[in-house]
N, C-alpha and C. Protein backbone atom coordinates (compact mmCIF):
# COMPACT_ATOMS: atom_id res chain seq x y z
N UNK A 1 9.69 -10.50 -0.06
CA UNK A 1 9.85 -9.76 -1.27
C UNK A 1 9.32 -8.34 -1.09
N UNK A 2 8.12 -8.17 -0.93
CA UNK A 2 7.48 -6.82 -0.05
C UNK A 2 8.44 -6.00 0.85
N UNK A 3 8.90 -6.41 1.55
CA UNK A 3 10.27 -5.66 2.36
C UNK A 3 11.16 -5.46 1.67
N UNK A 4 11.33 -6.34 1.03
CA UNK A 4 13.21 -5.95 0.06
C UNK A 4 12.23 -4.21 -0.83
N UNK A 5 11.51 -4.70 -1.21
CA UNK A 5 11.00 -4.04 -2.39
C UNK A 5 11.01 -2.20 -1.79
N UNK A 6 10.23 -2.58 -0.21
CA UNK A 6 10.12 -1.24 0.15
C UNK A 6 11.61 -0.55 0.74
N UNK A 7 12.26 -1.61 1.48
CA UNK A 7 13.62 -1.07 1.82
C UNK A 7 14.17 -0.20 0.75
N UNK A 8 14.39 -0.95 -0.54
CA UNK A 8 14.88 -0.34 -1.62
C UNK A 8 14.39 0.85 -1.84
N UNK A 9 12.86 1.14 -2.14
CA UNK A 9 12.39 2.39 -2.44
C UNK A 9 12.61 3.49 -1.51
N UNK A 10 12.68 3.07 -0.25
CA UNK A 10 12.99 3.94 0.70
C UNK A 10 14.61 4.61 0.59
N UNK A 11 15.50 3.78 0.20
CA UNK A 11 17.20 3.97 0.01
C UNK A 11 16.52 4.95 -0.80
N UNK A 12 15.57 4.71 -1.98
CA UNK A 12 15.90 5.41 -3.27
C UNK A 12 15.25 6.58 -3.55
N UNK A 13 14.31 7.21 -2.03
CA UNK A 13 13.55 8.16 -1.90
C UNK A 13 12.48 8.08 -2.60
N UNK A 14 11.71 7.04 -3.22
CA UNK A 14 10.36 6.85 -3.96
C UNK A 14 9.78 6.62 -2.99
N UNK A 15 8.32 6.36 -3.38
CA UNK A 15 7.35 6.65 -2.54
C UNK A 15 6.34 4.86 -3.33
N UNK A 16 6.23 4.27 -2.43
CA UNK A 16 5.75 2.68 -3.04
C UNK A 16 4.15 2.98 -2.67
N UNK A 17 3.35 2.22 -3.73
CA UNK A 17 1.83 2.47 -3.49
C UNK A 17 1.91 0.49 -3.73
N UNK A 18 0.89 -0.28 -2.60
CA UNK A 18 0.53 -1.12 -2.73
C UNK A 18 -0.86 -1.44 -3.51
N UNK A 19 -0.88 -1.91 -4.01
CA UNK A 19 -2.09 -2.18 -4.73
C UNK A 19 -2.65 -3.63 -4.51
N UNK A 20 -4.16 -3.95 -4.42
CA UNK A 20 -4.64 -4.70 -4.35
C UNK A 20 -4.86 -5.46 -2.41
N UNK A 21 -4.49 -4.78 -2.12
CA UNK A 21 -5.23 -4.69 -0.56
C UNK A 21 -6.37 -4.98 0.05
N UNK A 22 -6.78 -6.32 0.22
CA UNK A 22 -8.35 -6.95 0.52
C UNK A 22 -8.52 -7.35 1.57
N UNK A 23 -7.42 -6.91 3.14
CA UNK A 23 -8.00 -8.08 4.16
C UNK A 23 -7.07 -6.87 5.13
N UNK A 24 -7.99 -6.56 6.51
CA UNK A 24 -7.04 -6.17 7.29
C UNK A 24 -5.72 -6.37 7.57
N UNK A 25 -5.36 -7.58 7.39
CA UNK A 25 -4.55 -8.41 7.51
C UNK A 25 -2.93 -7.68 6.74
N UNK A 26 -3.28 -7.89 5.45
CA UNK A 26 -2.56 -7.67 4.73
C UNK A 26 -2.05 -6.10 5.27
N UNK A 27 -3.45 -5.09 5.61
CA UNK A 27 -3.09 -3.82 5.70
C UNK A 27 -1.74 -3.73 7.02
N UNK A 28 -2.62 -4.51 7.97
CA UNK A 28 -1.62 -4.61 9.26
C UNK A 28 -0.18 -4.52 8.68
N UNK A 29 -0.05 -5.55 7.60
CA UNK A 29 1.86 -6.28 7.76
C UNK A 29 2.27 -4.85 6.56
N UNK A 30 1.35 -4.46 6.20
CA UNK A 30 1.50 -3.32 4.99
C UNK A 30 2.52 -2.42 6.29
N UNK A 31 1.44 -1.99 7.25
CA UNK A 31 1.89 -0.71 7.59
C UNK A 31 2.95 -1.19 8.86
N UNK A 32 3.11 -2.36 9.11
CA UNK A 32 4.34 -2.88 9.89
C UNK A 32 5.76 -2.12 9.33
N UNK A 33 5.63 -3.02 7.77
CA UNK A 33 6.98 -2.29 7.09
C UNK A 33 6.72 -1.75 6.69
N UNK A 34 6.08 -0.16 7.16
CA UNK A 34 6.71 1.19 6.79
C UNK A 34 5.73 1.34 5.48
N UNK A 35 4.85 0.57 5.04
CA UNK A 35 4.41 1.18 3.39
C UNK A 35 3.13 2.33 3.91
N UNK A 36 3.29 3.62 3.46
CA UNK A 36 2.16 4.69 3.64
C UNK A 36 1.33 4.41 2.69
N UNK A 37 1.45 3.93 1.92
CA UNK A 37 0.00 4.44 0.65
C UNK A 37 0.16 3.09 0.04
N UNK A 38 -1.67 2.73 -0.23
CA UNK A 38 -2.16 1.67 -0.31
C UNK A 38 -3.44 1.76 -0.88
N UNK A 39 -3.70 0.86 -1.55
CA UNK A 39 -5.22 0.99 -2.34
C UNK A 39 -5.51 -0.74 -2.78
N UNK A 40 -7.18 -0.92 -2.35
CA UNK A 40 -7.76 -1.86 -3.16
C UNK A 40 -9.01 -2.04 -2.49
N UNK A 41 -9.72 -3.22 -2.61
CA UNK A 41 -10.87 -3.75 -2.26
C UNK A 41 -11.23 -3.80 -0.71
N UNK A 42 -10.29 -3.90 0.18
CA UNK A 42 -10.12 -3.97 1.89
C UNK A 42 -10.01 -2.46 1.90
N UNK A 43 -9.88 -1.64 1.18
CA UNK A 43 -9.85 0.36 1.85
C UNK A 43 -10.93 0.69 1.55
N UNK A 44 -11.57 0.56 0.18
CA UNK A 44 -12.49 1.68 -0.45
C UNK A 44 -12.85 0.44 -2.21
N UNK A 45 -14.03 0.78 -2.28
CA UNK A 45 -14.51 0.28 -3.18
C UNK A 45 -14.20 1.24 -4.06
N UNK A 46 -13.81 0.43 -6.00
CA UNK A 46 -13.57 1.57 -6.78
C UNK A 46 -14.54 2.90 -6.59
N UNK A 47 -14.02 4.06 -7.48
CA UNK A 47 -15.15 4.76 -7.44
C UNK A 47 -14.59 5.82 -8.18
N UNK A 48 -15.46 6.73 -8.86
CA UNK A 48 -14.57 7.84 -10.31
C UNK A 48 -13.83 8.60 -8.84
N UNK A 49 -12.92 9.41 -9.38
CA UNK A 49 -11.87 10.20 -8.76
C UNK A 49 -12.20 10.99 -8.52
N UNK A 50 -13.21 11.86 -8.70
CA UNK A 50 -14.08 13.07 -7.92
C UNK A 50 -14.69 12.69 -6.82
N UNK A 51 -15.29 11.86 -6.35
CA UNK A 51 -15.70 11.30 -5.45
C UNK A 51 -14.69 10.94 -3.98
N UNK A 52 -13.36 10.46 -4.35
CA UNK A 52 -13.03 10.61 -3.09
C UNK A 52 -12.27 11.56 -2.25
């Protein structure tokens, strides 16, 4: 589902943000298919938006 999802966005020139990202793991198969931008608990602990 993750692949269909990004294939599509890619046809459609959007730009896909994954969310909820907790395990190298996940990041690995993230950046297999192609997803650049990613956020959750496995990158960076929340934190206010000035900060990062």
């Amino acid at each position: 589902m993750v692949a269909t999802i990004l294939m599509m966005a890619e046809r459609l020139d959007l730009t896909c943000l994954a969310e909820g990202v907790e395990t190298l793991g996940e990041q690995s198969s993230l950046a297999q298919l192609r997803c650049r931008c990613a956020q959750g608990f496995g990158i960076a602990k929340p934190m206010p938006f000035r900060q990062k």
